[in-house]
Protein backbone atom coordinates (compact mmCIF):
# COMPACT_ATOMS: atom_id res chain seq x y z
CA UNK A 1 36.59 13.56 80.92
CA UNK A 2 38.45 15.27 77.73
CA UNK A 3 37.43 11.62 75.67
CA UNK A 4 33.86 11.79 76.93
CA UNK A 5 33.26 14.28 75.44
CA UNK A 6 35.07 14.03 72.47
CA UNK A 7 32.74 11.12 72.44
CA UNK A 8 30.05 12.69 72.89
CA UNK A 9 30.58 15.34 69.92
CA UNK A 10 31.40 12.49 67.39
CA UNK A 11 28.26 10.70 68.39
CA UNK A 12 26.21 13.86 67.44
CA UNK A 13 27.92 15.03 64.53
CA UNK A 14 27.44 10.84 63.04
CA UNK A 15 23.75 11.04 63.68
CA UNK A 16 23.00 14.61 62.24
CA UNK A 17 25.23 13.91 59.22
CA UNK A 18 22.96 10.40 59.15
CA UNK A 19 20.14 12.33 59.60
CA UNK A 20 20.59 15.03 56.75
CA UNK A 21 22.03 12.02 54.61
CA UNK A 22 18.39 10.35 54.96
CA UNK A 23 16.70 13.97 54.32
CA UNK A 24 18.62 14.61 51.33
CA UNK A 25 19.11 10.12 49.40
CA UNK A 26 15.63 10.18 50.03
CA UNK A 27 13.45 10.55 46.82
CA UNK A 28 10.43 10.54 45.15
CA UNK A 29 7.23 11.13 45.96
CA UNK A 30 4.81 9.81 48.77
CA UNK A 31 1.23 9.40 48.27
CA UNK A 32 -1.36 11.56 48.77
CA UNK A 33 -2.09 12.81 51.76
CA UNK A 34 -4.59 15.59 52.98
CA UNK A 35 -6.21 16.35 56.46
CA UNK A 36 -8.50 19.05 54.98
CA UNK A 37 -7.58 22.53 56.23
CA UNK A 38 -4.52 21.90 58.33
CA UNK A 39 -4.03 24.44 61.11
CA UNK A 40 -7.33 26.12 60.47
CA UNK A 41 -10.85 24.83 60.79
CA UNK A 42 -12.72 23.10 57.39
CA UNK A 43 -15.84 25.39 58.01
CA UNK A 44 -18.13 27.41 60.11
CA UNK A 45 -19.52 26.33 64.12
CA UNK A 46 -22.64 25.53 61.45
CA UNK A 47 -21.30 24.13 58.25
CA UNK A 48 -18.22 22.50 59.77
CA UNK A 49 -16.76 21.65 56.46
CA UNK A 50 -17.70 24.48 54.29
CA UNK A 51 -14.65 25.53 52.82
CA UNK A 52 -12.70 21.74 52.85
CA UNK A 53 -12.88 21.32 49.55
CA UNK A 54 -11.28 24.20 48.64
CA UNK A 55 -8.32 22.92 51.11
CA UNK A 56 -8.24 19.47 49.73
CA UNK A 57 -7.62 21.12 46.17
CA UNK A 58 -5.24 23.28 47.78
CA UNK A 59 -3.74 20.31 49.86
CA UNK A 60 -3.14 18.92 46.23
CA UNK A 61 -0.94 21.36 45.11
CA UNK A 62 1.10 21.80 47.85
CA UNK A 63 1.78 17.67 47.72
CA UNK A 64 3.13 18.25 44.06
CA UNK A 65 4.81 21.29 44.85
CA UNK A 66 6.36 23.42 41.69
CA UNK A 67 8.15 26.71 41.06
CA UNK A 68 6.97 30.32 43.44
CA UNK A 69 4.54 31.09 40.81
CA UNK A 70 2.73 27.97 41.23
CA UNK A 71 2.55 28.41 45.04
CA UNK A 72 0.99 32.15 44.70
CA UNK A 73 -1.31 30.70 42.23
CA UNK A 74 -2.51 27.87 44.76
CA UNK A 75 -2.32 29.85 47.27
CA UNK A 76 -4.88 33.10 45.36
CA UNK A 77 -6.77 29.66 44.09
CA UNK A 78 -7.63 28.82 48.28
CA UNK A 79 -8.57 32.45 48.17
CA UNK A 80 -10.73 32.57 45.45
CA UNK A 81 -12.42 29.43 46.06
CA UNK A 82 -13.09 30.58 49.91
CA UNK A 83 -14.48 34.03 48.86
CA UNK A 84 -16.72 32.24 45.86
CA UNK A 85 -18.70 30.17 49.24
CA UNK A 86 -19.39 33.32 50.32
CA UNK A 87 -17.02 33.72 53.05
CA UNK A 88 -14.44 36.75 51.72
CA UNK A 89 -12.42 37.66 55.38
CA UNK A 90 -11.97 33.95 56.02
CA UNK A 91 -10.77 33.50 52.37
CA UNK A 92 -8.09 36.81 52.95
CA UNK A 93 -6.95 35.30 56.27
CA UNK A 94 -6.23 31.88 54.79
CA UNK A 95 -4.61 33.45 52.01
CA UNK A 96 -2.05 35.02 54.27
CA UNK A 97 -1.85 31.78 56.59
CA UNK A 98 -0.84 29.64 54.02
CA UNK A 99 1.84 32.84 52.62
CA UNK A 100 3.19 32.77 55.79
CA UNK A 101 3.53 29.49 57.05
CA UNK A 102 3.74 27.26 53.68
CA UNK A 103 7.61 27.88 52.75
CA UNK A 104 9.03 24.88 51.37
CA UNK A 105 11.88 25.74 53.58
CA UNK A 106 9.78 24.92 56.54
CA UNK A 107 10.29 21.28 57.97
CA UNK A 108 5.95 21.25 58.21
CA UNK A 109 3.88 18.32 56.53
CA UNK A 110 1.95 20.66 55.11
CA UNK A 111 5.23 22.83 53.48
CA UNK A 112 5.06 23.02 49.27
CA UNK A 113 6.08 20.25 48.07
CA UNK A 114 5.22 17.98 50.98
CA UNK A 115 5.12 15.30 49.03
CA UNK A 116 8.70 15.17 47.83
CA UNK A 117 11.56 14.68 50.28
CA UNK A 118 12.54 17.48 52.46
CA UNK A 119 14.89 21.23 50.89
CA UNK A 120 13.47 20.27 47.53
CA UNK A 121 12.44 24.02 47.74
CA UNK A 122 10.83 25.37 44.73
CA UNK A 123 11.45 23.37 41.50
CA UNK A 124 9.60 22.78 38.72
CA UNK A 125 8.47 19.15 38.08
CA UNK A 126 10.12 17.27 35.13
CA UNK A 127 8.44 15.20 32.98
CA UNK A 128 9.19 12.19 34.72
CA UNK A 129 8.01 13.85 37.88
CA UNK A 130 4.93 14.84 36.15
CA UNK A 131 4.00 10.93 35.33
CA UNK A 132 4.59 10.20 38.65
CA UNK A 133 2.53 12.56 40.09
CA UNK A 134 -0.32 11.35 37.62
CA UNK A 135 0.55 7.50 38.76
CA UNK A 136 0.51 8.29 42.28
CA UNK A 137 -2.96 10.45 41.63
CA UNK A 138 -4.46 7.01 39.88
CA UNK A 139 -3.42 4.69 43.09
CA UNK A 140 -5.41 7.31 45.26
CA UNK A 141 -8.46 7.68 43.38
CA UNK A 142 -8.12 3.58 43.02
CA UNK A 143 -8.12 3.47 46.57
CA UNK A 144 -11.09 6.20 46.77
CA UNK A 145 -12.98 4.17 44.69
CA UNK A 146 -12.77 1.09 46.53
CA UNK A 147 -13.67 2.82 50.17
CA UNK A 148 -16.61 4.22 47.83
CA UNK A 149 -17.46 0.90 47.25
CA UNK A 150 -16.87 -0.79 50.71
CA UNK A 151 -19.76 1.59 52.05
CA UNK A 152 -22.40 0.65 49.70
């Protein structure tokens, strides 16, 4: 019974420490990804997708990630952007959503940073970071371009 569960305990430790191992080897940065407004709707019962632009922009930054200062200034960015469509209380609630619930600490897909491997926390991009960023930017708006084109 004793080896069991000896057994047991060494199985679990192996596949967390395999686990955090993956989190933490992993690196660079994923493609592009946004799905508009995350937890919250993209616009009004009558303009159902208002305010997703602002959210896509917003999306954008939070891919890249960056230092706290950048966050608060994506995040005030969402709010001004909101406000500007004419929608101020939605703008002030989002604002505190995405203060609340965008930590890069949080294991989310929509955390800052998302697109960089999990507890990069906040950290400003190098140079080499920055290029990729812009290359990974240039595959998406390839790929933009040739949906674009597909529906014509």
């Amino acid at each position: 019974m004793m080896r069991k569960k000896i057994f047991g305990y060494s199985v679990l430790l192996l596949l967390s420490a395999l686990f955090l191992s993956s989190l933490l080897l992993a690196n660079g940065l994923k493609p592009f990804t946004t799905d508009g407004c995350s937890a919250f709707p993209d616009g009004t019962i009558k303009q159902q997708s208002i305010w997703v632009n602002c959210c896509i922009r917003h999306d954008l930054a939070y891919w890249k990630g960056g230092t706290f200062d950048e966050r608060l200034k994506a995040d005030k960015n969402l709010e001004s952007c909101v406000a500007k469509i004419g929608e101020p209380e939605i703008a002030l609630i989002m604002l505190a959503g995405v203060r609340v619930g965008g930590s890069p600490y949080f294991p989310t897909y929509y955390r800052w940073g998302y697109g960089w491997p999990y507890l990069r926390g906040y950290q400003a991009l190098s140079n080499e970071e920055k290029q990729e960023v812009k290359h990974k930017l240039k595959l998406f708006k390839i790929m933009i371009n040739s949906l674009s084109e597909e529906l014509e």
